[in-house]
C-alpha atoms as a PDB file:
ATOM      1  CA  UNK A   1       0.000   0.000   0.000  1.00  0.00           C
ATOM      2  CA  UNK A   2       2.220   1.972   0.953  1.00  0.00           C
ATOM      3  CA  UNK A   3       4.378   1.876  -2.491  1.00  0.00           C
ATOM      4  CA  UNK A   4       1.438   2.874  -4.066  1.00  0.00           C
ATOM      5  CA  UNK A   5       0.204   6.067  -2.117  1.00  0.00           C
ATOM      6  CA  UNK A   6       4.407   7.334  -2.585  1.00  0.00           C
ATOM      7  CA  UNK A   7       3.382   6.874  -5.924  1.00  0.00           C
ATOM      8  CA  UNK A   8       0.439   8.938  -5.945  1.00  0.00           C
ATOM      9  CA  UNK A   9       1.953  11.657  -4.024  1.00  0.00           C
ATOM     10  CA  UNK A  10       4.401  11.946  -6.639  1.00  0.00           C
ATOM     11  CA  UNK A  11       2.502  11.895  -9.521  1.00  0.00           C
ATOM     12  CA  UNK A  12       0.368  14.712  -7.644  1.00  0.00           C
ATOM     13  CA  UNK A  13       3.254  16.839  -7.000  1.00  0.00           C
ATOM     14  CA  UNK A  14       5.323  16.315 -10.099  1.00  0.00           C
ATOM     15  CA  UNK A  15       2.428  16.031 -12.754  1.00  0.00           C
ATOM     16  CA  UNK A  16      -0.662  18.108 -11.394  1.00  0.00           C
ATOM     17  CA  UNK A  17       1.850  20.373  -9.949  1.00  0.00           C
ATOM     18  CA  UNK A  18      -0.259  20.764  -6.530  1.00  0.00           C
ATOM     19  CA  UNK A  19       0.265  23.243  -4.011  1.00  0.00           C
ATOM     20  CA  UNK A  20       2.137  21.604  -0.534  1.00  0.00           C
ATOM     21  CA  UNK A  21      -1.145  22.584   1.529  1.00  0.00           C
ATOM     22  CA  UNK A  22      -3.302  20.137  -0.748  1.00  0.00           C
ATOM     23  CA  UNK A  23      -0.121  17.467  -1.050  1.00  0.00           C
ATOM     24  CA  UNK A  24      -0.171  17.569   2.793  1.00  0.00           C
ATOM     25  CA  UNK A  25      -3.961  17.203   3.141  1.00  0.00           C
ATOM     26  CA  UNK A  26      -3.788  14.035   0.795  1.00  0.00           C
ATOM     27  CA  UNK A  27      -0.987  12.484   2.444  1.00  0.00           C
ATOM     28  CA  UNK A  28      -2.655  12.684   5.760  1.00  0.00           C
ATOM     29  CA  UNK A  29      -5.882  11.284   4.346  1.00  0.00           C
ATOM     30  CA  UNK A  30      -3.971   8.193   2.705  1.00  0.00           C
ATOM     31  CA  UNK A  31      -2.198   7.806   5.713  1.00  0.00           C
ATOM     32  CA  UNK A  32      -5.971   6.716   7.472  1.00  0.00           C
ATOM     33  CA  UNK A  33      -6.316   4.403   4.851  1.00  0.00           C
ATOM     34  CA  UNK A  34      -3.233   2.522   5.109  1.00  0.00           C
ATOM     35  CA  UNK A  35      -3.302   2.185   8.683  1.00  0.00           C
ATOM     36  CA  UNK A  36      -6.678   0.529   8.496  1.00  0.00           C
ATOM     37  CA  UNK A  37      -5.544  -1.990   5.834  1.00  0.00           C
ATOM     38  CA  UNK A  38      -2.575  -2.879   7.610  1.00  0.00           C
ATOM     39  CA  UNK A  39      -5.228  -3.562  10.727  1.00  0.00           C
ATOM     40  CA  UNK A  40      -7.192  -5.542   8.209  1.00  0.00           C
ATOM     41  CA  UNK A  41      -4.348  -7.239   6.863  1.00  0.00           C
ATOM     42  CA  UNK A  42      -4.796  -6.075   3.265  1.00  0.00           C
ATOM     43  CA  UNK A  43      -1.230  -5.520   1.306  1.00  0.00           C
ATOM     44  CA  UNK A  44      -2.419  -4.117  -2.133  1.00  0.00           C
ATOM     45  CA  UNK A  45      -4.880  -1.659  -3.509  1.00  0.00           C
ATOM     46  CA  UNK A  46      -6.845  -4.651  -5.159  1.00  0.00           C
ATOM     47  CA  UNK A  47      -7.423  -6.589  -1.667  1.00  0.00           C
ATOM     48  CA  UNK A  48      -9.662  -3.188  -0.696  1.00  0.00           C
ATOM     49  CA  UNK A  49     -13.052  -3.263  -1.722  1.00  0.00           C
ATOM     50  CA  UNK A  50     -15.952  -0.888  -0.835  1.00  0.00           C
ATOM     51  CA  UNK A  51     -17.144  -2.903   1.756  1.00  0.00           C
ATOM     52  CA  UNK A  52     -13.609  -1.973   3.522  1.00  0.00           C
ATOM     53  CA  UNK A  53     -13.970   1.775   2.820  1.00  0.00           C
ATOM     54  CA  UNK A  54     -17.293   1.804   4.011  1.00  0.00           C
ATOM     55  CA  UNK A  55     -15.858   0.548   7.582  1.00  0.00           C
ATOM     56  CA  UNK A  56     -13.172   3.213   7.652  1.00  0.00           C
ATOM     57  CA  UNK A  57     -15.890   5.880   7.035  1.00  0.00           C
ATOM     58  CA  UNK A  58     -18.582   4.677  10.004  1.00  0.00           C
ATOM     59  CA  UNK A  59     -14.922   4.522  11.896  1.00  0.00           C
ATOM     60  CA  UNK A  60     -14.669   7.840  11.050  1.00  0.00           C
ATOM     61  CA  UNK A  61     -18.242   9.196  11.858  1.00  0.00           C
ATOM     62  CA  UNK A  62     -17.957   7.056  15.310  1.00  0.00           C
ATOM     63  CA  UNK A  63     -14.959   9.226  16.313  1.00  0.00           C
ATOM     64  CA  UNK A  64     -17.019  12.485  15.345  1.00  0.00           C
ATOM     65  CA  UNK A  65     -15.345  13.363  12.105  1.00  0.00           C
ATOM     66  CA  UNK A  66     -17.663  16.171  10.090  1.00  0.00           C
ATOM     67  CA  UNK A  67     -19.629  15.199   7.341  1.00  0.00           C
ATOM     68  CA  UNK A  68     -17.243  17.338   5.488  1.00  0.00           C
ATOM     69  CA  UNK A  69     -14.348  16.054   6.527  1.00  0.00           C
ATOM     70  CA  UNK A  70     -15.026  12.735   5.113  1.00  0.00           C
ATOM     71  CA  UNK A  71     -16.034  13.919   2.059  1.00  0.00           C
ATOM     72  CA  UNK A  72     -13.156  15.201   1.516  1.00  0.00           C
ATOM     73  CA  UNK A  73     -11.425  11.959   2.631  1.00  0.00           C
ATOM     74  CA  UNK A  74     -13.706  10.150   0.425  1.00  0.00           C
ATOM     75  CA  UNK A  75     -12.703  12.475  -2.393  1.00  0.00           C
ATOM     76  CA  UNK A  76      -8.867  11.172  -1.872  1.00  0.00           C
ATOM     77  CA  UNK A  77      -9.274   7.859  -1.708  1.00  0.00           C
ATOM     78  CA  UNK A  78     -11.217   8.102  -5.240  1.00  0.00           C
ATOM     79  CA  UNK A  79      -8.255  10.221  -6.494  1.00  0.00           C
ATOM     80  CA  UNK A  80      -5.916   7.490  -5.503  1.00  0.00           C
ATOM     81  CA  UNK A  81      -7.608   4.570  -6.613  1.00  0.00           C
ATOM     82  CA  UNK A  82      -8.904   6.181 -10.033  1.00  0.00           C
ATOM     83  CA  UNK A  83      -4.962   6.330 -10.466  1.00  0.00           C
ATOM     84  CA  UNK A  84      -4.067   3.228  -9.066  1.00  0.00           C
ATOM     85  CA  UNK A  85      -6.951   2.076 -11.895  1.00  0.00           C
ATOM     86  CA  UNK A  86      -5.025   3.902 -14.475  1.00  0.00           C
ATOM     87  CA  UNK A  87      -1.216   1.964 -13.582  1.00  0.00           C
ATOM     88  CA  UNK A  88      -1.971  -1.577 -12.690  1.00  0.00           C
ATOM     89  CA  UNK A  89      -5.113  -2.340 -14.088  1.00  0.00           C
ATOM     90  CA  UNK A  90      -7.328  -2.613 -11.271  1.00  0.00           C
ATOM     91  CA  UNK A  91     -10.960  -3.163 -12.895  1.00  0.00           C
ATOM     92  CA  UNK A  92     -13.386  -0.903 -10.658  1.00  0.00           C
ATOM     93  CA  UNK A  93     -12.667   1.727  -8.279  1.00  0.00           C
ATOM     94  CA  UNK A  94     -13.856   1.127  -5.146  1.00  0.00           C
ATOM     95  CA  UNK A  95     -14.547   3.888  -3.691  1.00  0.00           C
ATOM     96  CA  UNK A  96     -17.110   5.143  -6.613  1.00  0.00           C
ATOM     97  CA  UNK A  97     -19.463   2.831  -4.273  1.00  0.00           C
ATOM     98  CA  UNK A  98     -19.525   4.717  -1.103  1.00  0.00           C
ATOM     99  CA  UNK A  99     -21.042   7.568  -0.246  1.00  0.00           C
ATOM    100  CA  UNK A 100     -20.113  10.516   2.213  1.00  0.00           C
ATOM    101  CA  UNK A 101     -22.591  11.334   4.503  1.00  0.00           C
ATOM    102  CA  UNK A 102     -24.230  14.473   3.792  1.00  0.00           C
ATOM    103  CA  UNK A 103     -23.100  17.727   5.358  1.00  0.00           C
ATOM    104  CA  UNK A 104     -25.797  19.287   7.084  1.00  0.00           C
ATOM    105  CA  UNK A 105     -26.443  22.919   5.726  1.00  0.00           C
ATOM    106  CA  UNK A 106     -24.862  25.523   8.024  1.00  0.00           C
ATOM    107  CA  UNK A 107     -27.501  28.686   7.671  1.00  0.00           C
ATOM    108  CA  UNK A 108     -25.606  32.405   7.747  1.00  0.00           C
ATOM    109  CA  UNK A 109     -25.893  34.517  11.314  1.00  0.00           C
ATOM    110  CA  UNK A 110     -27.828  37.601  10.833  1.00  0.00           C
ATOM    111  CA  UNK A 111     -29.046  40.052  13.056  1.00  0.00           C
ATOM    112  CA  UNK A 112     -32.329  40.794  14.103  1.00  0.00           C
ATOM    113  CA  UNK A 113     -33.886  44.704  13.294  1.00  0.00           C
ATOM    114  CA  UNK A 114     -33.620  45.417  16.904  1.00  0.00           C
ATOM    115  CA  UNK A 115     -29.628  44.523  16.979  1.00  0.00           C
ATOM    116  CA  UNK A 116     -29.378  46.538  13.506  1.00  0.00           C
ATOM    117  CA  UNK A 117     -31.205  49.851  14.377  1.00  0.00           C
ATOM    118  CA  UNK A 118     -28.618  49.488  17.602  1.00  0.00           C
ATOM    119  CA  UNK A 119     -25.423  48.913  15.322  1.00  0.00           C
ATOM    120  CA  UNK A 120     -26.947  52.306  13.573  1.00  0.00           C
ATOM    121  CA  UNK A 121     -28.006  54.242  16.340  1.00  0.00           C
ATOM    122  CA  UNK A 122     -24.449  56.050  16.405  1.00  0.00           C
ATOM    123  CA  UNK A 123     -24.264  59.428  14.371  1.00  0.00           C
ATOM    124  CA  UNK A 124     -20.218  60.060  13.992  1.00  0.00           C
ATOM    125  CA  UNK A 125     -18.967  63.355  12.693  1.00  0.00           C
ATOM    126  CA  UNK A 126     -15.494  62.352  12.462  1.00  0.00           C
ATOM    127  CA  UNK A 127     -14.231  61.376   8.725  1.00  0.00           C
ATOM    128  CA  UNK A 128     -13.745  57.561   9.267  1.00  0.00           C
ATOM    129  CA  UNK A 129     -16.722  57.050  11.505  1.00  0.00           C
ATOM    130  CA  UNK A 130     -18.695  58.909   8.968  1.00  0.00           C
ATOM    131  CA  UNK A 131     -17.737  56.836   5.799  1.00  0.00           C
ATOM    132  CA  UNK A 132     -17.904  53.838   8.108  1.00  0.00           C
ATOM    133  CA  UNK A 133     -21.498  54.333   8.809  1.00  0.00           C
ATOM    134  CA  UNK A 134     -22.466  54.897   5.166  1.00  0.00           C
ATOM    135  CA  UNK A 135     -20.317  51.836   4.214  1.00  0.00           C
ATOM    136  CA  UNK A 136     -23.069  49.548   6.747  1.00  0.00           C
ATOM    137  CA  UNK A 137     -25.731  51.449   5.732  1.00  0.00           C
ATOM    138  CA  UNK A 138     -25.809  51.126   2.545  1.00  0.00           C
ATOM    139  CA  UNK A 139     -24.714  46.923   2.989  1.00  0.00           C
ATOM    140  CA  UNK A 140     -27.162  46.533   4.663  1.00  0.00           C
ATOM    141  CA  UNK A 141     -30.060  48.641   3.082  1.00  0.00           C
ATOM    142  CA  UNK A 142     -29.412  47.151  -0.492  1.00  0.00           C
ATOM    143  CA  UNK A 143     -27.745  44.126   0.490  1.00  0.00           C
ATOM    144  CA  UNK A 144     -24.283  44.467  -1.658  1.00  0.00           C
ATOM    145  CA  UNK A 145     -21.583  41.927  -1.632  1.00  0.00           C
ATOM    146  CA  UNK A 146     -18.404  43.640  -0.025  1.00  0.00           C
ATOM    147  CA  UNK A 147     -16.740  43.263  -3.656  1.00  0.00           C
ATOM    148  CA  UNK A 148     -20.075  45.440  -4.976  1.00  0.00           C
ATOM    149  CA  UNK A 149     -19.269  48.113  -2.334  1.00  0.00           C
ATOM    150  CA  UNK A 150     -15.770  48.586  -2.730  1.00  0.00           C
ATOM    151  CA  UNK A 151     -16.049  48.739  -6.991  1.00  0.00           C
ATOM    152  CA  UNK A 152     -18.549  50.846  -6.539  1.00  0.00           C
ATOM    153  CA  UNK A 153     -18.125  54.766  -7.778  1.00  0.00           C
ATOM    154  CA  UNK A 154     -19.854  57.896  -6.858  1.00  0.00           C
ATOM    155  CA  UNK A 155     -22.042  58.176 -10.122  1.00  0.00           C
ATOM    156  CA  UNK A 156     -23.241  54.477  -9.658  1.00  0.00           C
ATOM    157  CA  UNK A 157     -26.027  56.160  -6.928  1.00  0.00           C
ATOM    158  CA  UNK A 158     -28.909  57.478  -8.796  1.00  0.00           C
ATOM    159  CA  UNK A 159     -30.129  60.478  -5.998  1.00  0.00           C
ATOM    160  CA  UNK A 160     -33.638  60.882  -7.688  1.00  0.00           C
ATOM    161  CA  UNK A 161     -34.708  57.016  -8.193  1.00  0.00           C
ATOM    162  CA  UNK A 162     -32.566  55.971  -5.138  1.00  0.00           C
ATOM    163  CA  UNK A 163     -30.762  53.280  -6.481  1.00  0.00           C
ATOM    164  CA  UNK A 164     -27.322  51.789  -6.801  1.00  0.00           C
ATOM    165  CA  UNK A 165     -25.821  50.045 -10.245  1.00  0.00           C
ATOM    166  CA  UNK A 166     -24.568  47.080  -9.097  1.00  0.00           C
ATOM    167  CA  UNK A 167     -21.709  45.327 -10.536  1.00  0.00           C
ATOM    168  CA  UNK A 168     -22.039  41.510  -9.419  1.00  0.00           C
ATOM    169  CA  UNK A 169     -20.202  38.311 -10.106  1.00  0.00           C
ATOM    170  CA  UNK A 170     -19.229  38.110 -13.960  1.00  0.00           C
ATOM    171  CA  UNK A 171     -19.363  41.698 -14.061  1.00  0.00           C
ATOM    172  CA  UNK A 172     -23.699  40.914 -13.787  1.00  0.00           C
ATOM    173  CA  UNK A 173     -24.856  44.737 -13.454  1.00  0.00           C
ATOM    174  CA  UNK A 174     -28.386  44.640 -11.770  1.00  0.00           C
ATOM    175  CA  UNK A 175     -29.867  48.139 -10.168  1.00  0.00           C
ATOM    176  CA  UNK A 176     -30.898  47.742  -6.457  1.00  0.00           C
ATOM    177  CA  UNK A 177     -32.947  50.026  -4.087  1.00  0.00           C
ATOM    178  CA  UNK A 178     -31.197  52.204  -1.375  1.00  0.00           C
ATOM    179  CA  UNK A 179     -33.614  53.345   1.842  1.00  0.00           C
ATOM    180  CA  UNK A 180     -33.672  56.247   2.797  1.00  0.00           C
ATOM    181  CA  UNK A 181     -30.884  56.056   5.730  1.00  0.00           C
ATOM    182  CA  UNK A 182     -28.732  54.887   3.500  1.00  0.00           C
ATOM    183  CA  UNK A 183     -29.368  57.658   0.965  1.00  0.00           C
ATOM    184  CA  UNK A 184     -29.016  60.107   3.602  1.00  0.00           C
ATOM    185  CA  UNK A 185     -26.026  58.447   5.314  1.00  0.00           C
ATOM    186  CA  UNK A 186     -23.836  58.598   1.712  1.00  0.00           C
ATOM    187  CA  UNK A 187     -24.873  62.521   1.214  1.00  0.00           C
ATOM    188  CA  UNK A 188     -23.085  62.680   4.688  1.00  0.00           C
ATOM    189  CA  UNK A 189     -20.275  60.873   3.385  1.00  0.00           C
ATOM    190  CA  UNK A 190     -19.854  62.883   0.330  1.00  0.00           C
ATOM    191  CA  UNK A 191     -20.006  65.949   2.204  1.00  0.00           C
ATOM    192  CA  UNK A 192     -16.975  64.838   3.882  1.00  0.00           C
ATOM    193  CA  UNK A 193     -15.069  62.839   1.466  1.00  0.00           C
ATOM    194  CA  UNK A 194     -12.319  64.758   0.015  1.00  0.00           C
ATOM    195  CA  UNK A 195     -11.105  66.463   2.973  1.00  0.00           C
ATOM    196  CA  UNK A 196      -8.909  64.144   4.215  1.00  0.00           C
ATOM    197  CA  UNK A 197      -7.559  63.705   7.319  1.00  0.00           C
ATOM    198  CA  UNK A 198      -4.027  62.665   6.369  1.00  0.00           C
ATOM    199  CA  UNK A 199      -4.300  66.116   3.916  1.00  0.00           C
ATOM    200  CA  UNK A 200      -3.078  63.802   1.520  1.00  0.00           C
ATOM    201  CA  UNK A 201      -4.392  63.734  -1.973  1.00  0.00           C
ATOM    202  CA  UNK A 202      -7.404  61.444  -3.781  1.00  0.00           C
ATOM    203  CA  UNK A 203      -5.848  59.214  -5.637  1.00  0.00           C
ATOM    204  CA  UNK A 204      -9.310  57.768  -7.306  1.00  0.00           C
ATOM    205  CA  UNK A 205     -11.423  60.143  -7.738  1.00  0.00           C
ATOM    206  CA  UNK A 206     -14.634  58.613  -8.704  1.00  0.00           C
ATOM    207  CA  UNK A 207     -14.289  55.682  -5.802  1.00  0.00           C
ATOM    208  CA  UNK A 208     -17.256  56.400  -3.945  1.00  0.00           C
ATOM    209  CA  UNK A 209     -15.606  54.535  -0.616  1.00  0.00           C
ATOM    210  CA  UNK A 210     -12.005  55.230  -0.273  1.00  0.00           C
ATOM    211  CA  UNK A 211      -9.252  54.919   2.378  1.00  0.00           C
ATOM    212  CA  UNK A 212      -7.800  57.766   4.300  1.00  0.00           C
ATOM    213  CA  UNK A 213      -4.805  57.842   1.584  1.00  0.00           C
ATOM    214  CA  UNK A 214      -6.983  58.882  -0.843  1.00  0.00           C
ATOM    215  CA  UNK A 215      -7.007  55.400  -2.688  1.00  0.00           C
ATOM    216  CA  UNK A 216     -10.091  52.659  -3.154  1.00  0.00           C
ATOM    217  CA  UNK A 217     -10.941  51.471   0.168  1.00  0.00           C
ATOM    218  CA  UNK A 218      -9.749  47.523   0.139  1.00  0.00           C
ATOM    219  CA  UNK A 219     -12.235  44.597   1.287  1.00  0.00           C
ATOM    220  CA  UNK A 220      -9.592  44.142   4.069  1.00  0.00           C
ATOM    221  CA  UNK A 221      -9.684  47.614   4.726  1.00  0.00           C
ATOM    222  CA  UNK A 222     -13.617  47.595   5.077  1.00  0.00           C
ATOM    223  CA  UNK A 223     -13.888  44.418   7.016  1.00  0.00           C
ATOM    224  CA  UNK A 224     -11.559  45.986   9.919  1.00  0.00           C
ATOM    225  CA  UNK A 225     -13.507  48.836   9.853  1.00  0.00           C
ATOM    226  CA  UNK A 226     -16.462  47.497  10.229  1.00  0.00           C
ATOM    227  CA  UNK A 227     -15.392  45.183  12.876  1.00  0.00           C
ATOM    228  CA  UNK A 228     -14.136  48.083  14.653  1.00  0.00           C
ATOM    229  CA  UNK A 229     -17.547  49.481  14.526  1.00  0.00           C
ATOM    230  CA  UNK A 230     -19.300  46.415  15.463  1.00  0.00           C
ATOM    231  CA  UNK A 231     -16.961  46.126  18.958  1.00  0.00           C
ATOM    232  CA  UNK A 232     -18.198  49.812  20.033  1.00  0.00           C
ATOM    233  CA  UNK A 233     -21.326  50.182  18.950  1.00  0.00           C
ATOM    234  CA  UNK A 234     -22.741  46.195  18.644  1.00  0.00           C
ATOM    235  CA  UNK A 235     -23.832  44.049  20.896  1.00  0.00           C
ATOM    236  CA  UNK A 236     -20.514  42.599  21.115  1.00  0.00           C
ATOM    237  CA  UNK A 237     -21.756  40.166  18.106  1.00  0.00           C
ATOM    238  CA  UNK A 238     -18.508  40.322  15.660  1.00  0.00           C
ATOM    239  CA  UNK A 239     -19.503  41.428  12.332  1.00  0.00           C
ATOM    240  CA  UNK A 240     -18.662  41.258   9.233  1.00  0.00           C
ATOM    241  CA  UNK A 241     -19.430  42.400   5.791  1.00  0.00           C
ATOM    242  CA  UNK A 242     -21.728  39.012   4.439  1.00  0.00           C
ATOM    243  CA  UNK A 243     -23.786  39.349   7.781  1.00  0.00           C
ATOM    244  CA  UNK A 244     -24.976  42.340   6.526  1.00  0.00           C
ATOM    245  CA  UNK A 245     -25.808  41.390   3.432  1.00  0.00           C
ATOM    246  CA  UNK A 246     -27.746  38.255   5.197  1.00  0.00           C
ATOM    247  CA  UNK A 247     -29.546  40.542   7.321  1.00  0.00           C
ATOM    248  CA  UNK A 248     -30.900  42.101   4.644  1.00  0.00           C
ATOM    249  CA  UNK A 249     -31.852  39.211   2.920  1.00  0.00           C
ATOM    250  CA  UNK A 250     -33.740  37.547   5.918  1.00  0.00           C
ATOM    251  CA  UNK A 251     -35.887  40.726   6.695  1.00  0.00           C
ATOM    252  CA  UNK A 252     -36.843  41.573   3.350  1.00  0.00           C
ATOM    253  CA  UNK A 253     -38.045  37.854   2.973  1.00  0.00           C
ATOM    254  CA  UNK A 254     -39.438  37.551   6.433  1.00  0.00           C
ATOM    255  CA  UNK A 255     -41.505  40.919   5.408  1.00  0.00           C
ATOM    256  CA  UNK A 256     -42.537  40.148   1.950  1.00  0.00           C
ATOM    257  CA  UNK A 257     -42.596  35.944   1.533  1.00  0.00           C
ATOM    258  CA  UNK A 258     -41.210  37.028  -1.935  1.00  0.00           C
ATOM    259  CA  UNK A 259     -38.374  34.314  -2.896  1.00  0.00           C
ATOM    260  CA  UNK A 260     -37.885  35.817  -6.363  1.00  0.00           C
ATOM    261  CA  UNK A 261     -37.855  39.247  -5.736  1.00  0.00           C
ATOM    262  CA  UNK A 262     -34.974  38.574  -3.244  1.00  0.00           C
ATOM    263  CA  UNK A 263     -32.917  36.469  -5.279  1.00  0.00           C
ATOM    264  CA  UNK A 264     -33.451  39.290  -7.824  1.00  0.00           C
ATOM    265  CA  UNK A 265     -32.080  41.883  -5.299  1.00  0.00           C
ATOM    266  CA  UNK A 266     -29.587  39.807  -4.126  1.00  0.00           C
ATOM    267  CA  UNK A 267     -28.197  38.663  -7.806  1.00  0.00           C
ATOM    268  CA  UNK A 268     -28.302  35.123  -7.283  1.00  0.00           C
ATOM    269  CA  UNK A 269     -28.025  32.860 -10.541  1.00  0.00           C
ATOM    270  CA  UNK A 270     -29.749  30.312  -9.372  1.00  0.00           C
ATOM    271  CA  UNK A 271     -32.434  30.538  -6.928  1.00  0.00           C
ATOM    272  CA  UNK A 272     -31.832  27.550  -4.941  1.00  0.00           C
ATOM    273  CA  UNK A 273     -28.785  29.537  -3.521  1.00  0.00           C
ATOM    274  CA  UNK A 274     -31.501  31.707  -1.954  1.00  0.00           C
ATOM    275  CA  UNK A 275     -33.702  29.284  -0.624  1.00  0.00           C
ATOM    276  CA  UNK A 276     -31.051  29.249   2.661  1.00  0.00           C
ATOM    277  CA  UNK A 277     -32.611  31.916   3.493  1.00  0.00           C
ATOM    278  CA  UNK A 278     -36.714  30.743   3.598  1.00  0.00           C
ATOM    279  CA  UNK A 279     -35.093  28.385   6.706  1.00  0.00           C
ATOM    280  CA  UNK A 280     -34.079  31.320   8.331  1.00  0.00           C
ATOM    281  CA  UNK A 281     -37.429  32.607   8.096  1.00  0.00           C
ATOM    282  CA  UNK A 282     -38.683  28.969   8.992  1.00  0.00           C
ATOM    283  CA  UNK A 283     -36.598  29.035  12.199  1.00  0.00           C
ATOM    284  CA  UNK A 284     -38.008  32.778  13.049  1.00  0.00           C
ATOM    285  CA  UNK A 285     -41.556  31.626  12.258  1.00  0.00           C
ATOM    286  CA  UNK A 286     -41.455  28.359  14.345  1.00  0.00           C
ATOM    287  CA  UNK A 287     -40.014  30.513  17.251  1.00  0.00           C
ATOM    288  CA  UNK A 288     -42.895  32.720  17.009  1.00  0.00           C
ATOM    289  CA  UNK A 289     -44.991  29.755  17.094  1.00  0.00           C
ATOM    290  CA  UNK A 290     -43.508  28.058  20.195  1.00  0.00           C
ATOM    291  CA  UNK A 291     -43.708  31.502  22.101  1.00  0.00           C
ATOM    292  CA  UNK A 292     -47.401  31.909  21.173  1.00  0.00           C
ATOM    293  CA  UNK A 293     -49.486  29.476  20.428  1.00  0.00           C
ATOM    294  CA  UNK A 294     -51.303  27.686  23.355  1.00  0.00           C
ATOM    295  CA  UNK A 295     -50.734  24.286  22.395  1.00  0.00           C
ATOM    296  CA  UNK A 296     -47.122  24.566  20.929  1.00  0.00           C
ATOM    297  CA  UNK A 297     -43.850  22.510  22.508  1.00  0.00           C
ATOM    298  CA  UNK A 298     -43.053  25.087  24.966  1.00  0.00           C
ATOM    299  CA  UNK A 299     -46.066  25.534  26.228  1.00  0.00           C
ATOM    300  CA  UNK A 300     -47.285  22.023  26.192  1.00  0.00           C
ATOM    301  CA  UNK A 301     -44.529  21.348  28.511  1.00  0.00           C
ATOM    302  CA  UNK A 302     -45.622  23.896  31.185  1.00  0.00           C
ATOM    303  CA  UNK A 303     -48.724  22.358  31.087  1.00  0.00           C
ATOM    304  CA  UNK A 304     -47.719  18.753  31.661  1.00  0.00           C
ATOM    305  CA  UNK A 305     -45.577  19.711  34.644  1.00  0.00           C
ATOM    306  CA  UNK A 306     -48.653  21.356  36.018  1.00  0.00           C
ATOM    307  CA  UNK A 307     -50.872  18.683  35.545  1.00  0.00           C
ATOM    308  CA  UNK A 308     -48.077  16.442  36.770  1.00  0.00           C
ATOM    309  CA  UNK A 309     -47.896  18.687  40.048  1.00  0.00           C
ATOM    310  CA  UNK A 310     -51.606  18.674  40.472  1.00  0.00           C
ATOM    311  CA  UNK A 311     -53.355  16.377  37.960  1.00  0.00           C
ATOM    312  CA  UNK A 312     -57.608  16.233  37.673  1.00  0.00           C
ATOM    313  CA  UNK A 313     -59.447  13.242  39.332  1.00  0.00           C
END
């Protein structure tokens, strides 16, 4: 076995030329598999059959290993044996006949309105606090990506219609709606923009956001700021820029019901990459439920332990 996985390596790092992090990552997930077929007594690739990887995969989820984590050891041992296929001869690949199990779908923090209007309750009049609050106001009123904010220019805000020209993934454009906060918040930003506190010079000119230097602001650049922000003026929830944009997705959906309209807003391809967010709104709605209705979980369970305490003859 273990001929064969130096093999492999090899041909990974001399042929598909791949990076030492991903080498490393193979070689420890070959390493599982040879120490359970030298605990099984099997000497060659051919002696392993998909019964035997299926063993070293409920090992696996016995010791707790994520449902991602074995798909990506899964993924490996497919690798090795679709090469070890290729070289000797070996009819089938065994590991094409076991499945992963499935990762269970990890749905994005947001915050709730109350936690929001708090994160916007401050009104700076410094130059960085200012842009800063314009830079979360406006993520979170038209739900940009933090790429869309920092491409964005000055003349891609249309004052009268109150909108934004977006430019997405695959340089999509799409035209989103910015509230009235947001709207307001910018003007206060623009007021301010070019006098900068380093009395440097602007280096880009149309930039709508940019750094005290006078150049673009960076995504790093906005993601400390607004993690700066978040520490004084949060809830001491860290934020970041996507948690924003979830935010906004959640409450326009929990408001409206409207799938389309938000993938729309949102510029999602496909709309099944929106549909995370309609279990969001599932969580909120069932929470609602269990607080109010009289014969929900919670409630159910007050009632049994009064019954219990005191039940009716």
């Amino acid at each position: 076995m273990q001929r064969w996985t130096a093999k492999f390596l090899s041909h990974l790092k001399s042929e598909r030329q791949l990076s030492p992090h991903t080498l490393i990552a193979y070689e420890r997930d070959l390493k599982t598999l040879i120490e359970f077929a030298d605990a099984q007594g099997l000497e060659a690739p051919s002696d392993i059959t998909s019964v035997h990887l299926r063993a070293l995969i409920s090992q696996g989820h016995r010791r707790g290993l994520s449902g991602r984590s074995q798909q990506r050891k899964l993924s490996a041992f497919r690798s090795f044996f679709d090469y070890v296929t290729r070289e000797s001869g070996l009819e089938n690949n065994p590991a094409q006949l076991v499945s992963a199990p499935k990762t269970g779908k990890k749905l994005p923090k947001v915050l709730d309105p109350d936690q929001m209007a708090k994160l916007l309750t401050p009104n700076p009049t410094r130059w960085h606090g200012v842009r800063d609050k314009a830079m979360i106001e406006l993520l979170y009123s038209s739900g940009l990506r933090l790429s869309e904010l920092t491409v964005a220019d000055k003349d891609s805000i249309s004052w009268h219609d109150r909108t934004i020209l977006v430019q997405g993934k695959g340089r999509k454009e799409r035209l989103v709606p910015v509230g009235g906060h947001a709207i307001s918040a910018v003007k206060q930003w623009l007021s301010v923009r070019d006098q900068l506190p380093t009395k440097g010079n602007i280096i880009d000119s149309n930039a709508l956001f940019i750094s005290e230097r006078g150049a673009r602001i960076s995504p790093s650049g906005v993601q400390a700021r607004i993690k700066a922000w978040s520490r004084q003026s949060g809830d001491g929830v860290s934020i970041h820029p996507h948690m924003l944009r979830h935010s906004f997705a959640s409450h326009i959906l929990e408001s409206s019901g409207d799938l389309r309209s938000v993938q729309e807003l949102l510029g999602h391809a496909d709309i099944s990459t929106t549909q995370i967010y309609t279990h969001l709104d599932f969580q909120h709605l069932a929470s609602v439920y269990d607080t109010a209705h009289p014969r929900a979980s919670r409630q159910t369970k007050k009632a049994n332990a009064k019954n219990e305490s005191g039940s009716p003859q």
